[in-house]
Every structure is written in structure tokens, then in C-alpha cells.
N, C-alpha and C. Protein backbone atom coordinates (compact mmCIF):
# COMPACT_ATOMS: atom_id res chain seq x y z
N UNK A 1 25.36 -3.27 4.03
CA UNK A 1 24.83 -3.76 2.79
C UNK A 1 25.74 -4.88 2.32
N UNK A 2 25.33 -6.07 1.83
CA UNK A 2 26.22 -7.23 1.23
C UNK A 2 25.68 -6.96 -0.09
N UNK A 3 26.77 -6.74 -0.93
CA UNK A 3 26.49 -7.31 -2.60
C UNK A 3 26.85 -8.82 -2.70
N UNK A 4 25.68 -9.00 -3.48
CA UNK A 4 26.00 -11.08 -4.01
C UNK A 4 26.88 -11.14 -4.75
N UNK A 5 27.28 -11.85 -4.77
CA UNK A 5 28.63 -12.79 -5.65
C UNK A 5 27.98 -12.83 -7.10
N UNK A 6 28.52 -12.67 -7.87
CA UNK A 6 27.94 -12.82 -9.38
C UNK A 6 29.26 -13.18 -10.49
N UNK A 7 29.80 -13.31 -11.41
CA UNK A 7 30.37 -13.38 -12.22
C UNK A 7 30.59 -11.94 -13.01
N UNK A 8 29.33 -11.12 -13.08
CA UNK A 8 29.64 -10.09 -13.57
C UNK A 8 30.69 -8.94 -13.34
N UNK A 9 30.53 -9.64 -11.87
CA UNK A 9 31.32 -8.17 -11.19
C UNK A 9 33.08 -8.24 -11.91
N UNK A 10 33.35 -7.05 -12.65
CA UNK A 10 34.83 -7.19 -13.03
C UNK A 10 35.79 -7.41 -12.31
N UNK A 11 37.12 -8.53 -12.87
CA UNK A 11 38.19 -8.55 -12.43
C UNK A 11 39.04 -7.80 -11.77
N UNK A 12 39.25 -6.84 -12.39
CA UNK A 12 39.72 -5.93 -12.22
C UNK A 12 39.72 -5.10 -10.70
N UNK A 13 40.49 -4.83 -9.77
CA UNK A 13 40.49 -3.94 -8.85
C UNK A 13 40.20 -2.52 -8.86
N UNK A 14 40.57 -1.61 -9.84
CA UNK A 14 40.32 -0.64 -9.90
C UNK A 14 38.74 -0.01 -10.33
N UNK A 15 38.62 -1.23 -11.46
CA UNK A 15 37.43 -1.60 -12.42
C UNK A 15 36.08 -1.93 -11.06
N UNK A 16 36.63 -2.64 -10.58
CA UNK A 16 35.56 -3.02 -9.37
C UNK A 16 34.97 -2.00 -8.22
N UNK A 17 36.01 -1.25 -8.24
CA UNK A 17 35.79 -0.29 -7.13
C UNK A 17 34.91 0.70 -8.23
N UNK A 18 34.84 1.22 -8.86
CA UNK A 18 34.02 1.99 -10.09
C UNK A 18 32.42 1.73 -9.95
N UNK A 19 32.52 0.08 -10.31
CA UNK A 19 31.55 -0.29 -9.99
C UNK A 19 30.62 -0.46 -9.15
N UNK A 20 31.46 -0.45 -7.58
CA UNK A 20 30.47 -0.35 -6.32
C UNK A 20 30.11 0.91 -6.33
N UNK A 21 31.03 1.80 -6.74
CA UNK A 21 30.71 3.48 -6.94
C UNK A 21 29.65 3.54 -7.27
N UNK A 22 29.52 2.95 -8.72
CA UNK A 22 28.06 3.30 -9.27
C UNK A 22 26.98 2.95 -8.23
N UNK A 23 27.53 1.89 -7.73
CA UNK A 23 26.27 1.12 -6.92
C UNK A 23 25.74 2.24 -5.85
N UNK A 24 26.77 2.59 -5.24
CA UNK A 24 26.79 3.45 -4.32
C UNK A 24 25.56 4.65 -4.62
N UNK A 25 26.07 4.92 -5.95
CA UNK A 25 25.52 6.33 -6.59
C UNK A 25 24.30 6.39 -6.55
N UNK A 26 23.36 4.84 -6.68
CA UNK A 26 22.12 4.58 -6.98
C UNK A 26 21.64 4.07 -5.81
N UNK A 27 22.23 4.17 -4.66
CA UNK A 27 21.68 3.92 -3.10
C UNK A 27 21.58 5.11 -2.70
N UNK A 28 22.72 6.47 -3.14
CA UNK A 28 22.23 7.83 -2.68
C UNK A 28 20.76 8.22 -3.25
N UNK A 29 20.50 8.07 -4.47
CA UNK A 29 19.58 8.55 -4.95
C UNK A 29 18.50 8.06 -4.30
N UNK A 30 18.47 6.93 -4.37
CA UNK A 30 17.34 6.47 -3.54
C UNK A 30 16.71 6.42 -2.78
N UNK A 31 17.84 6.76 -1.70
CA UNK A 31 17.71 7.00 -0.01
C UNK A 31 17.13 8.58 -0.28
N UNK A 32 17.86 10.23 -1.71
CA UNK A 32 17.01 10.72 -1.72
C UNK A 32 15.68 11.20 -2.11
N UNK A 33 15.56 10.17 -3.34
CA UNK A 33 14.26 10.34 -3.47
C UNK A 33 13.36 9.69 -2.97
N UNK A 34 13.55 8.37 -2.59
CA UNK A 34 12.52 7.88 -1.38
C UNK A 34 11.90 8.14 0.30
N UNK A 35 13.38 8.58 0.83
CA UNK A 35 13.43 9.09 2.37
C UNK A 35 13.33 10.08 2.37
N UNK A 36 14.18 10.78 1.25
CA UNK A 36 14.37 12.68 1.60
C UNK A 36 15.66 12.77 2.64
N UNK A 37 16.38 11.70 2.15
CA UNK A 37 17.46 11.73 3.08
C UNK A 37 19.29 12.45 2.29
N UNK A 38 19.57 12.91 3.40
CA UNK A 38 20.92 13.39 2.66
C UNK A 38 22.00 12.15 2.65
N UNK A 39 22.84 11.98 1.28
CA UNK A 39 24.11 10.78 1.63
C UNK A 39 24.93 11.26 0.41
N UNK A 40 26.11 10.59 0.91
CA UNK A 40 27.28 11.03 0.08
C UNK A 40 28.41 9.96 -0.24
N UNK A 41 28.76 9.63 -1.49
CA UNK A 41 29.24 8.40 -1.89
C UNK A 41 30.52 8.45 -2.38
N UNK A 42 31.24 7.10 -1.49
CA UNK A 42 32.75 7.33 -1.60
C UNK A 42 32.41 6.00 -2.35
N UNK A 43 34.19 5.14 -2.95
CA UNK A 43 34.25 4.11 -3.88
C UNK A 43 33.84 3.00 -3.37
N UNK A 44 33.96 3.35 -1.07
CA UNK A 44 33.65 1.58 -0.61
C UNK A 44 32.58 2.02 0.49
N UNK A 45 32.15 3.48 0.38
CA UNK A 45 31.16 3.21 1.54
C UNK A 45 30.00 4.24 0.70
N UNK A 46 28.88 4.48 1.71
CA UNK A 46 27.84 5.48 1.69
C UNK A 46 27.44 6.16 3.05
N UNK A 47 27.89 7.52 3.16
CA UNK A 47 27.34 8.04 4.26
C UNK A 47 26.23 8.86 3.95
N UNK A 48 25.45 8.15 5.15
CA UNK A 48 23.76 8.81 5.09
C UNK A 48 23.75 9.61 6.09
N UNK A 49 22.85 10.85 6.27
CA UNK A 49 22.64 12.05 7.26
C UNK A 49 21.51 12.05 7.74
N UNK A 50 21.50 11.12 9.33
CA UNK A 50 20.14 11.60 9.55
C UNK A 50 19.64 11.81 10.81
N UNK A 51 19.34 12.86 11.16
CA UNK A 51 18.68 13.40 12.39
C UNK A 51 20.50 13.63 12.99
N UNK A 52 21.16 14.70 12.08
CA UNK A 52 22.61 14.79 13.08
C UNK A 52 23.21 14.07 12.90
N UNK A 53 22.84 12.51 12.58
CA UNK A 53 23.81 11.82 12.76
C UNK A 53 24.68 11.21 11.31
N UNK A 54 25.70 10.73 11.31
CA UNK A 54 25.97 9.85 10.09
C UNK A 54 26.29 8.71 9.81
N UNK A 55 25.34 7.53 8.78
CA UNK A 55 25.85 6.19 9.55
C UNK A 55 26.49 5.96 7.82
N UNK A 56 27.27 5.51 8.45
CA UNK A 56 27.87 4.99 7.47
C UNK A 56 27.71 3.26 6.48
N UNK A 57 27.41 3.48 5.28
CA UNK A 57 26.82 1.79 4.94
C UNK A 57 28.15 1.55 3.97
N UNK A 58 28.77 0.34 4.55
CA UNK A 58 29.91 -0.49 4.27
C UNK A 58 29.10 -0.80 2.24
N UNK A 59 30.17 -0.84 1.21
CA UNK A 59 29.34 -1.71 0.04
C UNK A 59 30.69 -3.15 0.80
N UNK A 60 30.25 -3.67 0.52
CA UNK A 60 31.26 -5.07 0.61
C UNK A 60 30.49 -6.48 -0.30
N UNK A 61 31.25 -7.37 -1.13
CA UNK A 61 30.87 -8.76 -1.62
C UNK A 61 31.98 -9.59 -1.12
N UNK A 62 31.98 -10.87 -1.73
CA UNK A 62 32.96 -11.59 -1.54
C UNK A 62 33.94 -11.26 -2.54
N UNK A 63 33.15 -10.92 -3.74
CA UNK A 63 34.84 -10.24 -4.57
C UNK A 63 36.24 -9.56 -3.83
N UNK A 64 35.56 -8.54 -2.96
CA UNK A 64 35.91 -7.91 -2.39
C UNK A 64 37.36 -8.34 -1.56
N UNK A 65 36.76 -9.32 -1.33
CA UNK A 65 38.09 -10.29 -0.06
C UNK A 65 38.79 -11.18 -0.80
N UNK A 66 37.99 -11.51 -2.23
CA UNK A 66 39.39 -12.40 -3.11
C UNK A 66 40.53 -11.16 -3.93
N UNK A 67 39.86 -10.16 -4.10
CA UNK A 67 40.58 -9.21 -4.41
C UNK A 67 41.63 -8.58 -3.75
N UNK A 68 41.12 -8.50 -2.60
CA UNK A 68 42.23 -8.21 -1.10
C UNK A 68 43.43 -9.65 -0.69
N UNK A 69 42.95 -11.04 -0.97
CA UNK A 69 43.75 -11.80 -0.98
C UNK A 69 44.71 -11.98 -2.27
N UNK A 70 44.04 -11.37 -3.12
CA UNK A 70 45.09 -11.89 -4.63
C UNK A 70 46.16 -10.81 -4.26
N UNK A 71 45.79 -9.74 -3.78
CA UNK A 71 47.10 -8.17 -3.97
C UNK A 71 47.97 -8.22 -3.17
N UNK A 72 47.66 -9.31 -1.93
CA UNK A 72 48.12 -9.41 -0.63
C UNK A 72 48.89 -10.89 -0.56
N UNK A 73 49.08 -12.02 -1.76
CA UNK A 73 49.44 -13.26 -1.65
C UNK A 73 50.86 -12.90 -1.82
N UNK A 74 51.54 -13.52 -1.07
CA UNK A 74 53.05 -13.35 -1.78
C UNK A 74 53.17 -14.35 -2.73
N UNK A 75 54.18 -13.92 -3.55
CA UNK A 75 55.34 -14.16 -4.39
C UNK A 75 56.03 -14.96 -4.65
N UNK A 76 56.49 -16.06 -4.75
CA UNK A 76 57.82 -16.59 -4.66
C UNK A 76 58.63 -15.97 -5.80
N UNK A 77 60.04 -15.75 -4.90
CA UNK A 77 61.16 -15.02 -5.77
C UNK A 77 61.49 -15.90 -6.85
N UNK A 78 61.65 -14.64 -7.89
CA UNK A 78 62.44 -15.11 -9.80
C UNK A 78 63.02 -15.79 -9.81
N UNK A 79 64.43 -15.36 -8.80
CA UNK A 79 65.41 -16.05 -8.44
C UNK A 79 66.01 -16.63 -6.98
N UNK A 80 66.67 -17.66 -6.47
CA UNK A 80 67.29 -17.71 -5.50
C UNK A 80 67.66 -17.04 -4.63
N UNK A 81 67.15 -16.66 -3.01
CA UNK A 81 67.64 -15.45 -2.26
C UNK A 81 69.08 -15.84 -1.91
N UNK A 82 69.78 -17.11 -2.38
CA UNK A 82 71.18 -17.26 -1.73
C UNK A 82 71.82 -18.01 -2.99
N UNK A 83 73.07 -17.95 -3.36
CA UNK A 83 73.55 -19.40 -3.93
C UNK A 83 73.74 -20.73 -3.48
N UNK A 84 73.51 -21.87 -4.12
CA UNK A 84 74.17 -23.07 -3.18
C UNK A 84 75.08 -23.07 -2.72
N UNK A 85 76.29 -22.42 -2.54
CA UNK A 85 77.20 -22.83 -2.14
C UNK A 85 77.16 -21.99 -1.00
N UNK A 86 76.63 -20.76 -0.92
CA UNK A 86 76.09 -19.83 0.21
C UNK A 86 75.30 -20.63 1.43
N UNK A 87 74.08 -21.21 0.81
CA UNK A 87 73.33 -22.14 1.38
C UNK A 87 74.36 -23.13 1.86
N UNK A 88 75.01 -23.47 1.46
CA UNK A 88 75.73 -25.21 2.07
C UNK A 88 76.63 -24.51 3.10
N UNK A 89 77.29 -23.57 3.10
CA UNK A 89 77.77 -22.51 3.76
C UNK A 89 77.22 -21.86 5.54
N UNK A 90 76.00 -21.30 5.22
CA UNK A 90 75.16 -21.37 5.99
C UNK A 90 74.69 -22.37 6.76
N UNK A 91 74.23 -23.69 6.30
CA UNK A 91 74.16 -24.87 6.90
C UNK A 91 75.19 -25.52 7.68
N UNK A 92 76.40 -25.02 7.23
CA UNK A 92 77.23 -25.95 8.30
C UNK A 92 77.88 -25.11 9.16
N UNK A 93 77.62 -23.91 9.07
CA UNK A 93 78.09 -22.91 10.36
C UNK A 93 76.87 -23.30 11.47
N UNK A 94 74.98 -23.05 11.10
CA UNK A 94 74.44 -23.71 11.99
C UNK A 94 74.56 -24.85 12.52
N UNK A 95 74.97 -25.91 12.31
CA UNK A 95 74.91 -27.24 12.96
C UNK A 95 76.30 -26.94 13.76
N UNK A 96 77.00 -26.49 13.63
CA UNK A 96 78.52 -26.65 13.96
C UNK A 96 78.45 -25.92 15.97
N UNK A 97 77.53 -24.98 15.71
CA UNK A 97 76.98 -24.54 17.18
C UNK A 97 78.08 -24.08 17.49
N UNK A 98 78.03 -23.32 18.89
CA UNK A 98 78.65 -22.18 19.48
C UNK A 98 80.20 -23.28 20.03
């Protein structure tokens, strides 16, 4: 299943996952009151039961992957990982070679 890109969908990571939930919630129902099918809903998927088997339906949007890139971007550090004079330090032991 692809959800569309919308504006609505909240910022929020935690907030978002809630939301596919719901989504989720209203694809079980559906699948049982339309198919007569059994399914069971986690925050990022839906597993459906049928004939034995269980397939599993991915929810995924593009939110999804800017959300995974924002949590996952690094950082640049507060502060300096060295002092200058550490750094100038460092620099001339490398050039100076074995």
C-alpha cells in the first residue's frame, strides 16, 4: 500500500506512526467487513490471514523516508573535537612522515 504525500500528515514521528495506525485500523475493518477476512494491525504494517497464509501490507509514504532521514542526519558538533593548537600539532606530526 503507498500513502500520498499530503501536508496533513503530522510532523511529528511518534504522532505519525499513530496515524498510519489509525490508517491501518480502517484497512482491517475493511478487509473484515468486505472480504470476511482476518488482519491484525501493527503501527507500520497490516497482517492479513488468508487461506493459511499471512501477507503482510507494508503502510509506507514519502513522509516516511524524510522522517527516517531527519533522525538519521548527523550533527555537527557544539564544539570543536580538538583544540588548535592540538590540530596544528597533529598536522605536523603527519607531514613530518615516518
Amino acid at each position: 500500500m503507498h500513502l500520498e504525500g499530503s501536508g496533513k500528515w503530522p510532523d511529528d514521528a511518534a504522532a505519525f506512526a499513530k496515524a498510519k495506525a489509525a490508517l491501518g485500523c480502517e484497512l482491517a475493518e475493511a478487509l473484515a467487513t468486505n472480504y470476511a477476512l482476518e488482519a491484525r494491525v501493527a503501527e507500520a504494517h497490516v497482517d492479513v490471514f488468508v487461506d493459511g497464509f499471512v501477507l503482510r501490507v507494508l503502510l509506507w509514504s514519502d513522509r516516511d523516508e524524510a522522517l527516517a532521514t531527519r533522525a538519521t542526519r548527523v550533527r555537527p558538533p557544539t564544539q570543536p573535537l580538538a583544540a588548535p593548537a592540538t590540530v596544528k600539532w597533529l598536522t605536523s606530526i603527519s607531514r613530518a612522515g615516518p
